[in-house]
N, C-alpha and C. Protein backbone atom coordinates (compact mmCIF):
# COMPACT_ATOMS: atom_id res chain seq x y z
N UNK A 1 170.29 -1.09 73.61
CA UNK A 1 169.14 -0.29 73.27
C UNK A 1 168.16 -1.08 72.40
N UNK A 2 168.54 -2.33 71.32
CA UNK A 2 167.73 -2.79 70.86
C UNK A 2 166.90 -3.29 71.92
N UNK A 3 167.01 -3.90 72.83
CA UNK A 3 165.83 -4.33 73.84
C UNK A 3 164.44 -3.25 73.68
N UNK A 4 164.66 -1.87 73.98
CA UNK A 4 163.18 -1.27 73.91
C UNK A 4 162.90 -1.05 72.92
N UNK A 5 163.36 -1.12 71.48
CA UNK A 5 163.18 -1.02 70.41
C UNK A 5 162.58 -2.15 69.84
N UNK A 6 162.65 -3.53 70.39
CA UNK A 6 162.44 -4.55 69.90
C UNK A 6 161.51 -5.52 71.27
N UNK A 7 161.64 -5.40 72.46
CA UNK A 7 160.94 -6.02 73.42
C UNK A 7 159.30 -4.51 73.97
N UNK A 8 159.47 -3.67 73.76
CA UNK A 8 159.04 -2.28 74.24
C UNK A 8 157.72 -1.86 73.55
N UNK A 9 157.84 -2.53 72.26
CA UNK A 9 157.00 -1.90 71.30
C UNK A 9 156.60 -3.22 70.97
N UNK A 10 156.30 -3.91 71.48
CA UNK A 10 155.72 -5.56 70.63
C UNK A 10 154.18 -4.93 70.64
N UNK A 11 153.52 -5.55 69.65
CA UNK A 11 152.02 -5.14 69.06
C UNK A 11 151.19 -5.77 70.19
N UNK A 12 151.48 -6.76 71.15
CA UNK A 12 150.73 -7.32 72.27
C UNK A 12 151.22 -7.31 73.63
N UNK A 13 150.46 -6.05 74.20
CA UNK A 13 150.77 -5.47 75.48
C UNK A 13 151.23 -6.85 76.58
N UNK A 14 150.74 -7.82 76.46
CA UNK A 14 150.99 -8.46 77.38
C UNK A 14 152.65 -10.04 76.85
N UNK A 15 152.90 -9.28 75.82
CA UNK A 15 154.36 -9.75 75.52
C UNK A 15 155.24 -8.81 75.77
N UNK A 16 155.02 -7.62 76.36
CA UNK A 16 156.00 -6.37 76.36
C UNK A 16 157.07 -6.79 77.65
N UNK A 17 157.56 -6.43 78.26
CA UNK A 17 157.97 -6.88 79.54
C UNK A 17 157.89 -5.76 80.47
N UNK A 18 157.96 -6.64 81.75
CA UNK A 18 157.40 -5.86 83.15
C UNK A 18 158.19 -4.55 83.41
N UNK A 19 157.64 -3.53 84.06
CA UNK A 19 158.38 -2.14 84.44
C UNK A 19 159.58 -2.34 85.12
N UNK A 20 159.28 -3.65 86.31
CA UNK A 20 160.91 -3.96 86.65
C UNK A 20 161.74 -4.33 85.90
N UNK A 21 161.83 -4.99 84.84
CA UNK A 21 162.67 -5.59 83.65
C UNK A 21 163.20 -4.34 82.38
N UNK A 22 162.13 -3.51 82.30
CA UNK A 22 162.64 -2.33 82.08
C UNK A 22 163.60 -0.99 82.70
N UNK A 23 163.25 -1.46 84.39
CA UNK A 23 164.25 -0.55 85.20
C UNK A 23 165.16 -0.69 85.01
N UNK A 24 165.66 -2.34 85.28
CA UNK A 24 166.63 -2.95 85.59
C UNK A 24 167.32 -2.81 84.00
N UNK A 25 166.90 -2.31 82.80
CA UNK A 25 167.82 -3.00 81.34
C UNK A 25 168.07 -1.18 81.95
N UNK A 26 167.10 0.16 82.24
CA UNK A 26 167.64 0.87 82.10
C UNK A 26 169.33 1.23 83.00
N UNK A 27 168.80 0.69 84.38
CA UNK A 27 170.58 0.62 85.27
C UNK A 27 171.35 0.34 84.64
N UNK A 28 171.20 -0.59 83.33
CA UNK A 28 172.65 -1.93 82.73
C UNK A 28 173.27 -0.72 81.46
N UNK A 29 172.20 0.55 81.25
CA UNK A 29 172.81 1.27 80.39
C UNK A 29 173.96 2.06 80.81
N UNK A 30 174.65 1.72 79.85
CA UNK A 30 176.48 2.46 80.48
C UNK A 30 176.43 3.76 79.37
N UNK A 31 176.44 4.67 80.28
CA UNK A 31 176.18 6.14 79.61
C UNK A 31 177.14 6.76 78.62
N UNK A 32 178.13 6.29 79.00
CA UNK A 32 179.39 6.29 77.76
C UNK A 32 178.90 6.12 76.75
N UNK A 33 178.37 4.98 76.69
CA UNK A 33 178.38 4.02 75.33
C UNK A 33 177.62 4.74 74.64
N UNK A 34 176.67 5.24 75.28
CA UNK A 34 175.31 5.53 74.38
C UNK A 34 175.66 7.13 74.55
N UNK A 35 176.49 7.50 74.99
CA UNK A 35 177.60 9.46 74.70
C UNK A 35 178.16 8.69 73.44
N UNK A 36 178.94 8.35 73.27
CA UNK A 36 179.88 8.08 71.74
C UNK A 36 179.17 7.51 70.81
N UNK A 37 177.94 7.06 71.32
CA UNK A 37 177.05 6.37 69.81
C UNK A 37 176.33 7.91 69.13
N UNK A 38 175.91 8.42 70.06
CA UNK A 38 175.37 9.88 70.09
C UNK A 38 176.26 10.91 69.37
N UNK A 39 177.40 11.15 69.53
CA UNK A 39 178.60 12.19 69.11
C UNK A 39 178.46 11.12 67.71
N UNK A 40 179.18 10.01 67.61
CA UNK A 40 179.53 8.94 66.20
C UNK A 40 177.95 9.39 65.27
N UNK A 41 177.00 9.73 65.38
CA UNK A 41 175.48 9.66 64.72
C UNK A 41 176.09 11.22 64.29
N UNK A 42 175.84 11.92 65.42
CA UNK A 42 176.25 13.11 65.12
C UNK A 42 177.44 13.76 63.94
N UNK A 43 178.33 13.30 63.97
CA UNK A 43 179.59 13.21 62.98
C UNK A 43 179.02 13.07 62.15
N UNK A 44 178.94 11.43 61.56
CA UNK A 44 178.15 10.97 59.81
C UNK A 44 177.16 12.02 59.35
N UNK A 45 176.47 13.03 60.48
CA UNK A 45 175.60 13.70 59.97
C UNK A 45 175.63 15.45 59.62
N UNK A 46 176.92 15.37 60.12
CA UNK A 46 177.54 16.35 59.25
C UNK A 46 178.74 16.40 58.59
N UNK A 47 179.40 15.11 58.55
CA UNK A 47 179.86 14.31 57.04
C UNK A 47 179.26 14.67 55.73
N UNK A 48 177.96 14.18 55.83
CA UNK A 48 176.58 14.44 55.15
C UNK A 48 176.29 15.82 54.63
N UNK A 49 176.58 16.82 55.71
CA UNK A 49 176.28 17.70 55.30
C UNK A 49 176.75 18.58 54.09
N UNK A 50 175.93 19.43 52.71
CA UNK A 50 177.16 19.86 51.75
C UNK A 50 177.26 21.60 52.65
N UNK A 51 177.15 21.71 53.64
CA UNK A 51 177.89 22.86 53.93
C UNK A 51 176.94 24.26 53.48
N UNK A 52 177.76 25.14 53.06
CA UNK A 52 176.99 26.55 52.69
C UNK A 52 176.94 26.77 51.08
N UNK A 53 177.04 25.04 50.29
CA UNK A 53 177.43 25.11 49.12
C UNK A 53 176.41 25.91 48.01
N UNK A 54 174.93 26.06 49.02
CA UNK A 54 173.74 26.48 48.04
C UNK A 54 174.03 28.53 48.47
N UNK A 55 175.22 28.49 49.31
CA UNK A 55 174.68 29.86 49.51
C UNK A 55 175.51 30.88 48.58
N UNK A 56 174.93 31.90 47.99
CA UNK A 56 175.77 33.06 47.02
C UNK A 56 175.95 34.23 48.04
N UNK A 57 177.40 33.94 48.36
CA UNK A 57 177.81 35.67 48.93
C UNK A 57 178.47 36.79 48.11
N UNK A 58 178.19 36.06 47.08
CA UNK A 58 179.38 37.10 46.20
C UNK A 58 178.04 38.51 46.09
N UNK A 59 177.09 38.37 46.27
CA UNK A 59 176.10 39.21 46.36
C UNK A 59 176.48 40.26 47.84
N UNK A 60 177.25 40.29 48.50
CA UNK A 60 176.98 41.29 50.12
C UNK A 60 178.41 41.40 50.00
């Protein structure tokens, strides 16, 4: 994924690379990989989370 992050976005349109070179990096993506990077992001970010710690139920 660094490729369009880093070849995709260059500040000079004509260093970017061609739509075929972009097809072709998208085929080479293995959907797995980028499912478990997705779920793994997901996790840390409710690791992160403190939960319902701001909430008062002793009120209901």
């Amino acid at each position: 994924m660094n490729f369009f992050r880093l070849e995709c976005w260059r500040n000079k349109p004509d260093e970017r690379p061609e739509i075929n070179q972009v097809i072709s990096e998208l085929n080479n993506v293995n959907p797995e990989i980028n499912f478990n990077f997705q779920v793994n992001e997901l996790t840390e970010e409710l690791k992160n989370e403190d939960g319902f710690s701001d909430c008062d139920l002793s009120n209901y």
